[in-house]
N, C-alpha and C. Protein backbone atom coordinates (compact mmCIF):
# COMPACT_ATOMS: atom_id res chain seq x y z
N UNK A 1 112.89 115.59 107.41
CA UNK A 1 111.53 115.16 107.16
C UNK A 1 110.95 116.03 106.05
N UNK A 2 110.39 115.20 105.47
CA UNK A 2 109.50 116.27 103.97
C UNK A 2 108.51 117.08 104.28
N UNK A 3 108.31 117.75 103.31
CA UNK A 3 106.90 119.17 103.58
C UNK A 3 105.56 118.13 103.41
N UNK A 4 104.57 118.54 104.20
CA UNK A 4 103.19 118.17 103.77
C UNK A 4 102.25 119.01 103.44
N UNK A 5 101.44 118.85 102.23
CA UNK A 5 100.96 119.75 101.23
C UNK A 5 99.73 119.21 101.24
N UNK A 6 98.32 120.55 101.81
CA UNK A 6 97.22 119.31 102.15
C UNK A 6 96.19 120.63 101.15
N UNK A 7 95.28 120.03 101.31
CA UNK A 7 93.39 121.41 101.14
C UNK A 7 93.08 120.46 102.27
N UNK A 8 92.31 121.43 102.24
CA UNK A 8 90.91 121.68 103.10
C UNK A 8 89.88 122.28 103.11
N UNK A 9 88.87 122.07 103.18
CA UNK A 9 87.80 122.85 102.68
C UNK A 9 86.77 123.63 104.28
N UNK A 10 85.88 123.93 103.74
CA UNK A 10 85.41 124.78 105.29
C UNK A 10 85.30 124.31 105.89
N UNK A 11 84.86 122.76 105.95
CA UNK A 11 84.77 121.76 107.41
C UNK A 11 85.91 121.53 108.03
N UNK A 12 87.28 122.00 107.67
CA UNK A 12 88.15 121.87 108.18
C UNK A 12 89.10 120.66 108.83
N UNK A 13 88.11 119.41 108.00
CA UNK A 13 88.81 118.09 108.52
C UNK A 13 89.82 117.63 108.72
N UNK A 14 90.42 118.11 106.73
CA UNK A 14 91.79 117.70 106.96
C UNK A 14 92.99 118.91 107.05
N UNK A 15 92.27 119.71 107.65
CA UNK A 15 93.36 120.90 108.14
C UNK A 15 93.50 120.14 110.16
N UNK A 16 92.66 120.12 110.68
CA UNK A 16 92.32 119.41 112.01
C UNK A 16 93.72 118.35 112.13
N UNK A 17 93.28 117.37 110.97
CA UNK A 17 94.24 116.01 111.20
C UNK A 17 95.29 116.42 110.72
N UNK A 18 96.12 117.08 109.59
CA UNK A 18 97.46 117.77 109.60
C UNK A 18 97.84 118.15 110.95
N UNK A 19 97.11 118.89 111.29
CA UNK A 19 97.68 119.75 112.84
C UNK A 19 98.18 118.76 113.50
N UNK A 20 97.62 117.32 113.70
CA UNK A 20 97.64 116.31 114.72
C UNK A 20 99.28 115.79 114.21
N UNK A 21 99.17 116.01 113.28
CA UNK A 21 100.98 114.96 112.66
C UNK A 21 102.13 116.23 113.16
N UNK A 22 101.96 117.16 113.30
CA UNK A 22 103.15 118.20 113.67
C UNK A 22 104.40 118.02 112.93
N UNK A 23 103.95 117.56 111.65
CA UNK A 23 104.89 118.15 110.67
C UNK A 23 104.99 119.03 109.99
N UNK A 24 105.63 119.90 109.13
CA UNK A 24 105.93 121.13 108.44
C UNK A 24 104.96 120.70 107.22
N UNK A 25 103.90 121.90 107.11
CA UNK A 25 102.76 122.09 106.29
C UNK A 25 102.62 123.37 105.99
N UNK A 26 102.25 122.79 104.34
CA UNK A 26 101.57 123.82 103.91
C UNK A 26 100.41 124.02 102.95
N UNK A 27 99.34 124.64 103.21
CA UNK A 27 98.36 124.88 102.55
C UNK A 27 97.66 125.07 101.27
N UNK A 28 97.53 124.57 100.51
CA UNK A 28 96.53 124.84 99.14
C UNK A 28 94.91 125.61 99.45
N UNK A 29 95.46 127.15 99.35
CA UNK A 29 94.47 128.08 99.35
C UNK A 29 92.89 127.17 99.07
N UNK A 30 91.74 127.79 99.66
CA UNK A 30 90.84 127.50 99.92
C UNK A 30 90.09 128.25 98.29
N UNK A 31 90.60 129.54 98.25
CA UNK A 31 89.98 130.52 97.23
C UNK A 31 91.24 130.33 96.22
N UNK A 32 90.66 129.85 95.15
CA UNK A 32 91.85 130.55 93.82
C UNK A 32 92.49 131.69 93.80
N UNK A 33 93.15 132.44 93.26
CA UNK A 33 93.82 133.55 93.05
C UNK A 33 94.91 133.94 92.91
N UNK A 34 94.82 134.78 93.40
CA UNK A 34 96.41 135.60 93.53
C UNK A 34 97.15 134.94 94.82
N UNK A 35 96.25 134.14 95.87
CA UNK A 35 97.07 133.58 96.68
C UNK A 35 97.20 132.09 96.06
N UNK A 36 98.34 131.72 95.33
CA UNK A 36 98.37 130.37 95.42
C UNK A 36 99.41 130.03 96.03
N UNK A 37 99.55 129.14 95.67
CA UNK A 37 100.52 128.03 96.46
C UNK A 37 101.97 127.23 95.24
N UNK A 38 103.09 127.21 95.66
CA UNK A 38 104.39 127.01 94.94
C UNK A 38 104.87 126.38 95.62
N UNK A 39 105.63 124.90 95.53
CA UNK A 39 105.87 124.49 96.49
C UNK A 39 107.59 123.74 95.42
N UNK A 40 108.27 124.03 96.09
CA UNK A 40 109.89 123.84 95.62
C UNK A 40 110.89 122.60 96.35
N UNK A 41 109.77 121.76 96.82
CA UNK A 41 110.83 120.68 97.42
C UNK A 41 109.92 119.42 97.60
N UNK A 42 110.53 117.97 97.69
CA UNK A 42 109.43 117.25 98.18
C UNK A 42 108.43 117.08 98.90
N UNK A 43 107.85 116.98 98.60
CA UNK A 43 106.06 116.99 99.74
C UNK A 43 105.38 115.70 99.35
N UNK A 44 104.34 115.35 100.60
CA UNK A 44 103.47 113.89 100.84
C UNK A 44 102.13 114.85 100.55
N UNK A 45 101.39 114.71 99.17
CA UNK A 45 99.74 115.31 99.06
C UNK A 45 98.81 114.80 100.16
N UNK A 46 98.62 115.48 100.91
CA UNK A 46 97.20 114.99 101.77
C UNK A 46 95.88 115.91 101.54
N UNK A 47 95.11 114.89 100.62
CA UNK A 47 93.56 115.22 99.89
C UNK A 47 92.48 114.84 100.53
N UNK A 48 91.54 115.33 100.53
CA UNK A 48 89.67 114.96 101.10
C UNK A 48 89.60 114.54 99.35
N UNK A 49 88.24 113.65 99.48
CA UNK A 49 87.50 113.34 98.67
C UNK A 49 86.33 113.77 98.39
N UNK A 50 86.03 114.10 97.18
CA UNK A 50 84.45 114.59 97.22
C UNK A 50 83.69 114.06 96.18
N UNK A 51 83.04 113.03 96.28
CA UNK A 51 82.13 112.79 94.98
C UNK A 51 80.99 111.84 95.52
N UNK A 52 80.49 111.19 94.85
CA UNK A 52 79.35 110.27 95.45
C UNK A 52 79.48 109.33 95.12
N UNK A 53 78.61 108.18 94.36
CA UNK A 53 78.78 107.15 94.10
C UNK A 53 79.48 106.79 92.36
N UNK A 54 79.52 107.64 91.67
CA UNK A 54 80.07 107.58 90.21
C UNK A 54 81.67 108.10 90.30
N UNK A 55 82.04 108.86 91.53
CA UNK A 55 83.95 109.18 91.63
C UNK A 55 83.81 110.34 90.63
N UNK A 56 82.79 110.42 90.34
CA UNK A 56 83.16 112.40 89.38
C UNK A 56 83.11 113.18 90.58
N UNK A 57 83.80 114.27 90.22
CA UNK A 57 84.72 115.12 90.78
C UNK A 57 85.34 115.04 92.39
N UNK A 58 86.04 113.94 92.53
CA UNK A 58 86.45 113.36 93.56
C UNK A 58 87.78 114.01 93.82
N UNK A 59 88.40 114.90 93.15
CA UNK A 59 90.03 115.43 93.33
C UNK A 59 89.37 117.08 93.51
N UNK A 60 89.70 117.70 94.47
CA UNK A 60 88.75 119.60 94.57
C UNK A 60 89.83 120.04 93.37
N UNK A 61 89.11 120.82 92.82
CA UNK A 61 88.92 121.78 91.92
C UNK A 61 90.76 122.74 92.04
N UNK A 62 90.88 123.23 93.24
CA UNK A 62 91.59 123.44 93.91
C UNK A 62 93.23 122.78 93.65
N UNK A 63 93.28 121.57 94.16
CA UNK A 63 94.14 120.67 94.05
C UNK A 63 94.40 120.28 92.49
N UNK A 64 93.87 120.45 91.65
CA UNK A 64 93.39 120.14 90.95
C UNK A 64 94.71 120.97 90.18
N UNK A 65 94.43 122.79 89.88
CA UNK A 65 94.80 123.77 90.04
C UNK A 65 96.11 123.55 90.50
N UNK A 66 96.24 123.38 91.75
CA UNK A 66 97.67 123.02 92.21
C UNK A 66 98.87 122.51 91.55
N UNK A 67 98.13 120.82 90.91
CA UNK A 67 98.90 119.72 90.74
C UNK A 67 98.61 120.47 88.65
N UNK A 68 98.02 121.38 87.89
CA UNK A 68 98.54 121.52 86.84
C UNK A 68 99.88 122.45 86.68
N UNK A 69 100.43 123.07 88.01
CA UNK A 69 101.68 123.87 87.61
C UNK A 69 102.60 122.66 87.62
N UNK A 70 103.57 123.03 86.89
CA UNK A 70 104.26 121.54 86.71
C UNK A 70 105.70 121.30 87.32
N UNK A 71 105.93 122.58 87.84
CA UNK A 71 106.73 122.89 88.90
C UNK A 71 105.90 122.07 90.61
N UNK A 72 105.21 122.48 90.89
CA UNK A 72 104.65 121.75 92.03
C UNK A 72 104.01 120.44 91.50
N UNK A 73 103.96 119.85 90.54
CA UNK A 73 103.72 118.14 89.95
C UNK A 73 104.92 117.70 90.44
N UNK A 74 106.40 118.24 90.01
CA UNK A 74 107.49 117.31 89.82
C UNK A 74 108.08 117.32 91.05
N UNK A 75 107.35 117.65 92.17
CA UNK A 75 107.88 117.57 93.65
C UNK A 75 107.16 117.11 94.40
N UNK A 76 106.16 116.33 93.94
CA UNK A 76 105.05 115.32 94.88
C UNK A 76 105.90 114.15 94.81
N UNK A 77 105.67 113.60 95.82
CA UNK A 77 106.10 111.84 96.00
C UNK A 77 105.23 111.22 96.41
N UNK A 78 104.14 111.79 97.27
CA UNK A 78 103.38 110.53 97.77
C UNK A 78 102.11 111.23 97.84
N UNK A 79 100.74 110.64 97.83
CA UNK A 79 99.46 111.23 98.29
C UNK A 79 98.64 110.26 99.25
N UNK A 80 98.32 110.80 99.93
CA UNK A 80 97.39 110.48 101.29
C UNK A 80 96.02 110.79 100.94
N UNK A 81 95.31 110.13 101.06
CA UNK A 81 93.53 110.75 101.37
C UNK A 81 92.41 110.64 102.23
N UNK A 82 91.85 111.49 102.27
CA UNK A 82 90.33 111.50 103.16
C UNK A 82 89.86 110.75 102.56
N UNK A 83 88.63 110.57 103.42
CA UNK A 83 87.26 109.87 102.54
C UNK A 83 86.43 109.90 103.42
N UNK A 84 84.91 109.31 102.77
CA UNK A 84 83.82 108.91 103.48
C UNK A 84 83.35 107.43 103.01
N UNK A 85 83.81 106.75 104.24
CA UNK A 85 83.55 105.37 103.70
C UNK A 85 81.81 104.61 103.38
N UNK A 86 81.44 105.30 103.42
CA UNK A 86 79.51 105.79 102.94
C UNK A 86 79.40 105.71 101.61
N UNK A 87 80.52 105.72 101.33
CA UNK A 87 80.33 105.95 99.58
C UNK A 87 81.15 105.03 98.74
N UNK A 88 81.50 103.63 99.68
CA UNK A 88 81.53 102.43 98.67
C UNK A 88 83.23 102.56 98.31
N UNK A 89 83.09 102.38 97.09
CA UNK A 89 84.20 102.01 95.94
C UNK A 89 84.90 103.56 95.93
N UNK A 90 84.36 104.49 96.14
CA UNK A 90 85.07 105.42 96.15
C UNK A 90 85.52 106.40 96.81
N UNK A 91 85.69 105.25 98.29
CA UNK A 91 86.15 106.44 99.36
C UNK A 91 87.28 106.05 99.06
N UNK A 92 87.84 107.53 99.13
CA UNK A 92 89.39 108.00 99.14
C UNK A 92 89.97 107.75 97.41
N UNK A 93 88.75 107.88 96.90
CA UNK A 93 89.48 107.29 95.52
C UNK A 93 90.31 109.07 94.97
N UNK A 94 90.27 109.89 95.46
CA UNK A 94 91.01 111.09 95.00
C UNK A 94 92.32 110.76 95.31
N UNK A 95 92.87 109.73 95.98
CA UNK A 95 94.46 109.60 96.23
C UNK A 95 94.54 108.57 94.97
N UNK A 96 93.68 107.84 94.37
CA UNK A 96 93.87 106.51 93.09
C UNK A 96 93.78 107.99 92.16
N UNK A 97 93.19 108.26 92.05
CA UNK A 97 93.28 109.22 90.77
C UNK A 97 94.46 109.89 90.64
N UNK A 98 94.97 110.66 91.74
CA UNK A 98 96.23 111.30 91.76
C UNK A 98 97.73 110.46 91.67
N UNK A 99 97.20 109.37 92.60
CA UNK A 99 98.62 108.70 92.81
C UNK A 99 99.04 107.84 90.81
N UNK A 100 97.29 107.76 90.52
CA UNK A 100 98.08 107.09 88.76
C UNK A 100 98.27 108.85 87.75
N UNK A 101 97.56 109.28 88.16
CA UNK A 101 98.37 110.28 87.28
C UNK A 101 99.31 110.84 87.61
N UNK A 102 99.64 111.19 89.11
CA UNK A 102 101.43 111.11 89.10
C UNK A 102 102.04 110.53 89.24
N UNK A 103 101.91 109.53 89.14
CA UNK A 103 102.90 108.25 89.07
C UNK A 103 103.46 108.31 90.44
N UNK A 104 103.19 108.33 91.90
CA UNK A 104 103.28 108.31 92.63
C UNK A 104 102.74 107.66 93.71
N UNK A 105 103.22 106.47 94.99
CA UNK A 105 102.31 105.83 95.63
C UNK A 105 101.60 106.53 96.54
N UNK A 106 100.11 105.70 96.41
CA UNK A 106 98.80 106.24 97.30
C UNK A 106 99.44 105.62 99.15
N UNK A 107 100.08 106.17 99.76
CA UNK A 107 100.63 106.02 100.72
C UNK A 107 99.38 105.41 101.94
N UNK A 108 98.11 106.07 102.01
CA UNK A 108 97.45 105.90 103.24
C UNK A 108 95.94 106.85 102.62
N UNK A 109 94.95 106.16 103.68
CA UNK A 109 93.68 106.57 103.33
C UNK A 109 93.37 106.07 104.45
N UNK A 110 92.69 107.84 105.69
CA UNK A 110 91.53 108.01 106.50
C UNK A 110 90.01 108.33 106.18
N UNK A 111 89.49 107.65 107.52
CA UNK A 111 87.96 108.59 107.36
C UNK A 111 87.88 109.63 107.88
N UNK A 112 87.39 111.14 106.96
CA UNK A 112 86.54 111.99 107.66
C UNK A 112 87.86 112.52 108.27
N UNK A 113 87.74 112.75 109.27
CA UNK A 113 89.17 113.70 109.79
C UNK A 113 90.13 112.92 110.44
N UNK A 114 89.71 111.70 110.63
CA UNK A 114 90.66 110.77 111.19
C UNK A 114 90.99 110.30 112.82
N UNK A 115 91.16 109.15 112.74
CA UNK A 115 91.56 108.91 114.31
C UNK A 115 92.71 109.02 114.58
N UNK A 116 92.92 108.86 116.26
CA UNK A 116 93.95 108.55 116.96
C UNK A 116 95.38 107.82 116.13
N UNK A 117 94.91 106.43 115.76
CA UNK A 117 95.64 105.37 115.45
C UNK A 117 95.62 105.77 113.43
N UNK A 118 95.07 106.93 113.07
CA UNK A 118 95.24 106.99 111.75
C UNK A 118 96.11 108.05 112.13
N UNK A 119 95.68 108.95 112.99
CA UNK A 119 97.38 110.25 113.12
C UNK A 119 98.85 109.19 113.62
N UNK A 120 98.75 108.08 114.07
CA UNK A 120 99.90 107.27 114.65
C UNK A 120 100.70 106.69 113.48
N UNK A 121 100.14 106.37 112.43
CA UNK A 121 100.21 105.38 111.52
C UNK A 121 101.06 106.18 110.38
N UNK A 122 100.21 107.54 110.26
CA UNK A 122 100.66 108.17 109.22
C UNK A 122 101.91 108.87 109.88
N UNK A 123 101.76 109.53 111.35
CA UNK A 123 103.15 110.25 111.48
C UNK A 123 104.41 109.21 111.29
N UNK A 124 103.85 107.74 111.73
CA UNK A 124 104.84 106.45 111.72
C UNK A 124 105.33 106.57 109.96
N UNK A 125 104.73 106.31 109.07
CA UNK A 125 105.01 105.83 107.90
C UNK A 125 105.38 107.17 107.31
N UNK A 126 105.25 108.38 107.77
CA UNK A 126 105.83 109.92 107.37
C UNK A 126 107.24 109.58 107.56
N UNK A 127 107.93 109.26 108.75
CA UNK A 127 109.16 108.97 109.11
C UNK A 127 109.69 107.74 108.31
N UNK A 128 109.08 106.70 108.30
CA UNK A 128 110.12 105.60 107.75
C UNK A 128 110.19 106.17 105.93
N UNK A 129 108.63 106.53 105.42
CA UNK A 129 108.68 106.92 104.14
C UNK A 129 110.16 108.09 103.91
N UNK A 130 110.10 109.01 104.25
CA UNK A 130 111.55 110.21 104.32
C UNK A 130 112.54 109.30 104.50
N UNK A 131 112.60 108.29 105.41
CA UNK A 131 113.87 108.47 105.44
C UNK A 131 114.43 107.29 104.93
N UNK A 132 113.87 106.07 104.63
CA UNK A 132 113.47 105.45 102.94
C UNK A 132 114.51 106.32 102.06
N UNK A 133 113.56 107.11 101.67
CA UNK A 133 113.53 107.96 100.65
C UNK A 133 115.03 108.73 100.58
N UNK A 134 115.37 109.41 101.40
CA UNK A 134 116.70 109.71 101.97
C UNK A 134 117.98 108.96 101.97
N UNK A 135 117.70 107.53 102.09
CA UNK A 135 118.86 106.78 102.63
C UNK A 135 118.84 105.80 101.07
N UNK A 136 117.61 105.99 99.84
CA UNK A 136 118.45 105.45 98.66
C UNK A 136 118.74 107.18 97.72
N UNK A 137 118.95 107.61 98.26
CA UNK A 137 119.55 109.05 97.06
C UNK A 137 120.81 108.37 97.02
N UNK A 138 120.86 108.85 95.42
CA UNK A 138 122.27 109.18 95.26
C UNK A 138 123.35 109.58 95.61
């Protein structure tokens, strides 16, 4: 099964709903710095959204940061996103932004921290996606 590579910010939403999938995760520092994050193998992006009604600055700052080392770009396959569906046309649009600039599919989009049947769905499509993915390698 692949790594999952999420943020989270202080509300802790989508650190909450990671926990719920009990797959192997790992974190995109909260604070810039000297702690970042390197990630050396395939991973599924799971993003919150943040913007309002215009989709400016809808990808955190953070992630952002992340996805310019180009070592951790060329090992994303898939992105997942939060949202707040309050905000129209552009909930969850931080997984459309990411998934066309990495050329990668927008796999799934929750609200807010997510339900029951959105942790079911995604641990479901975590598994068939890997192993998909697995069973056309070379």
């Amino acid at each position: 099964m692949g790594l999952i590579v999420y943020f989270s910010s202080r509300s802790e939403n989508t650190h909450r709903f990671v926990e719920k999938l009990g797959h192997r995760a790992a974190r995109i520092p909260l604070r810039e710095g000297k702690d970042t994050l390197t990630v050396a193998e395939p991973y599924v992006l799971i993003v919150p959204t943040y913007c309002g009604d215009d989709g400016r600055g809808a990808v955190p700052k953070q992630v952002i940061h992340f996805l310019n080392d180009a070592g951790n770009r060329s090992h994303i396959r898939g992105v997942i996103a939060a949202g707040n569906s309050n905000f129209g046309a552009t909930y969850g649009i931080a997984g459309d932004v990411i998934s066309a600039k990495c050329r990668v599919p927008y796999l799934y989009r929750f609200e807010l921290l997510g339900t029951d049947e959105d942790v079911a769905n995604v641990k479901n499509g975590m598994e068939r996606f890997w192993t998909s993915r697995h069973s056309n390698a070379p």
